[in-house]
Protein backbone atom coordinates (compact mmCIF):
# COMPACT_ATOMS: atom_id res chain seq x y z
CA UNK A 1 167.98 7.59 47.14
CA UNK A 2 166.44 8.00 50.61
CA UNK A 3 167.97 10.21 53.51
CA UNK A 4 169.27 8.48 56.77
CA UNK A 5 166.03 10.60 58.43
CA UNK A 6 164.18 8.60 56.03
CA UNK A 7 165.82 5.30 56.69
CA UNK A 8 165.84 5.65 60.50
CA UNK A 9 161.85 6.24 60.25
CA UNK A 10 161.25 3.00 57.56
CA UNK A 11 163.32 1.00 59.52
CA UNK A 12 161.39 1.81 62.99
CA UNK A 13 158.34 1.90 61.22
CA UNK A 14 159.45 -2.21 59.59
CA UNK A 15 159.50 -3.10 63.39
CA UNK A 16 156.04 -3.31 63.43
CA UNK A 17 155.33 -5.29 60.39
CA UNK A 18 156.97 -6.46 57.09
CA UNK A 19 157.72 -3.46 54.56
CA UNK A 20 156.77 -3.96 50.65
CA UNK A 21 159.47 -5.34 48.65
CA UNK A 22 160.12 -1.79 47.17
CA UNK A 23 160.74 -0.14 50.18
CA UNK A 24 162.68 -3.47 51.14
CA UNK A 25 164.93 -2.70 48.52
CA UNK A 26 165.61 1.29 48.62
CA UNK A 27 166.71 0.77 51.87
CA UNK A 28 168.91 -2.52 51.44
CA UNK A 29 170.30 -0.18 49.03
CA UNK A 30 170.80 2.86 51.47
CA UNK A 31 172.47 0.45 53.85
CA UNK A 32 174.97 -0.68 51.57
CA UNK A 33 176.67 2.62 52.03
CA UNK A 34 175.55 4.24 54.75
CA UNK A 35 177.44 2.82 57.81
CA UNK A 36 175.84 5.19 60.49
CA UNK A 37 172.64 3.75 59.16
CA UNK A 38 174.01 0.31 59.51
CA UNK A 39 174.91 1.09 63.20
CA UNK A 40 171.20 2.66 63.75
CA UNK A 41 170.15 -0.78 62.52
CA UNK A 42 172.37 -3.43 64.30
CA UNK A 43 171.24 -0.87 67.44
CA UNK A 44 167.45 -0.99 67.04
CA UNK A 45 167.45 -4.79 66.55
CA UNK A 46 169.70 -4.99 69.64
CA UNK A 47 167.18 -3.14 71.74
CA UNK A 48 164.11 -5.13 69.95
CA UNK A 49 166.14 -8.06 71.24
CA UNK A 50 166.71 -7.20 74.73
CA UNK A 51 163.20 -6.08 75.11
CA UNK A 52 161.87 -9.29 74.02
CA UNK A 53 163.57 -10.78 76.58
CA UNK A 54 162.89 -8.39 79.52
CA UNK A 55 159.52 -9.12 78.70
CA UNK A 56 159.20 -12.16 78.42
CA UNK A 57 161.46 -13.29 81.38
CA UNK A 58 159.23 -9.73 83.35
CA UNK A 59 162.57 -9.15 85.46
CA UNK A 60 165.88 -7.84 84.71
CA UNK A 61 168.77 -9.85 85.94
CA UNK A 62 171.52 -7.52 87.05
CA UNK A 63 175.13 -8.20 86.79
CA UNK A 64 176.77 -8.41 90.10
CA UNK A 65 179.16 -5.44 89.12
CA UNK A 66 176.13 -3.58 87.87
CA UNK A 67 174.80 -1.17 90.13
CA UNK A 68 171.02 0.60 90.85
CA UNK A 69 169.90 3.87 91.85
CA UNK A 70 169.02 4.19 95.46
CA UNK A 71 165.68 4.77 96.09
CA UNK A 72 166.35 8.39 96.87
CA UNK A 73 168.24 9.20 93.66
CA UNK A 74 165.15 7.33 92.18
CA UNK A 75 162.93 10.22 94.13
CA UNK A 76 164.80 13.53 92.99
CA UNK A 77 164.67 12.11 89.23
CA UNK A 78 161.33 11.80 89.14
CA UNK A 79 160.40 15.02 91.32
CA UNK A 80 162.87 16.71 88.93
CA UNK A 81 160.70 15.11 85.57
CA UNK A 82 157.77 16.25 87.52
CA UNK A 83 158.77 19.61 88.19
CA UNK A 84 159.65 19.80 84.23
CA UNK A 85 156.41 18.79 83.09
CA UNK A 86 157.83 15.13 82.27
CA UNK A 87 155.93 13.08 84.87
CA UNK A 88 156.01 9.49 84.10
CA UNK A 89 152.82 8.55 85.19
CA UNK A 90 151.45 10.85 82.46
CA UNK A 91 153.07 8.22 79.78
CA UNK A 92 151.38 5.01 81.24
C-alpha cells in the first residue's frame, strides 16, 4: 500500500496529466481510508480550481469585508524575504 508522502506526490504529480490505470487504482485505494489524504485531495483540487479562475478572469475580486496589505506592509515583507535570501524576483 502506498504512504500518504507517496500519495500527496502522485496526486500533485496527476495534476499535470492523467496517471496509468495502476497507479489510478493504488491510490483510489489509499483514499478509501486515508481521510487526511482525502482532505489533501479535496484541497489541491480546490486550489487547481481557484487558480483556473484567477487566471483566466487575470484579477482577483475581493470581498468587501476582505482586506489588503498596505503598500508598506507589502515593503517590509519583501525587504524581510530579501534580507533572508527569499527574494521574489529570483522565482520569476
Amino acid at each position: 500500500m502506498l504512504s500518504c508522502k507517496e500519495v500527496c506526490h502522485i496526486v500533485s504529480e496527476s495534476q499535470d496529466g492523467k496517471l496509468p490505470w495502476r497507479e489510478r487504482f493504488r491510490v483510489r485505494t489509499h483514499l478509501l481510508m486515508c481521510k487526511a489524504c482525502q482532505r489533501m485531495v479535496r484541497q489541491m483540487e480546490f486550489l487547481r480550481t481557484a487558480a483556473r479562475r484567477y487566471g483566466s478572469t487575470g484579477e482577483v475580486t475581493l470581498h468587501p469585508a476582505q482586506e489588503t496589505l498596505s503598500k508598506e506592509a507589502s515593503a517590509r515583507i519583501l525587504t524581510q524575504l530579501r534580507q533572508a535570501g527569499n527574494d521574489p524576483a529570483d522565482h520569476e
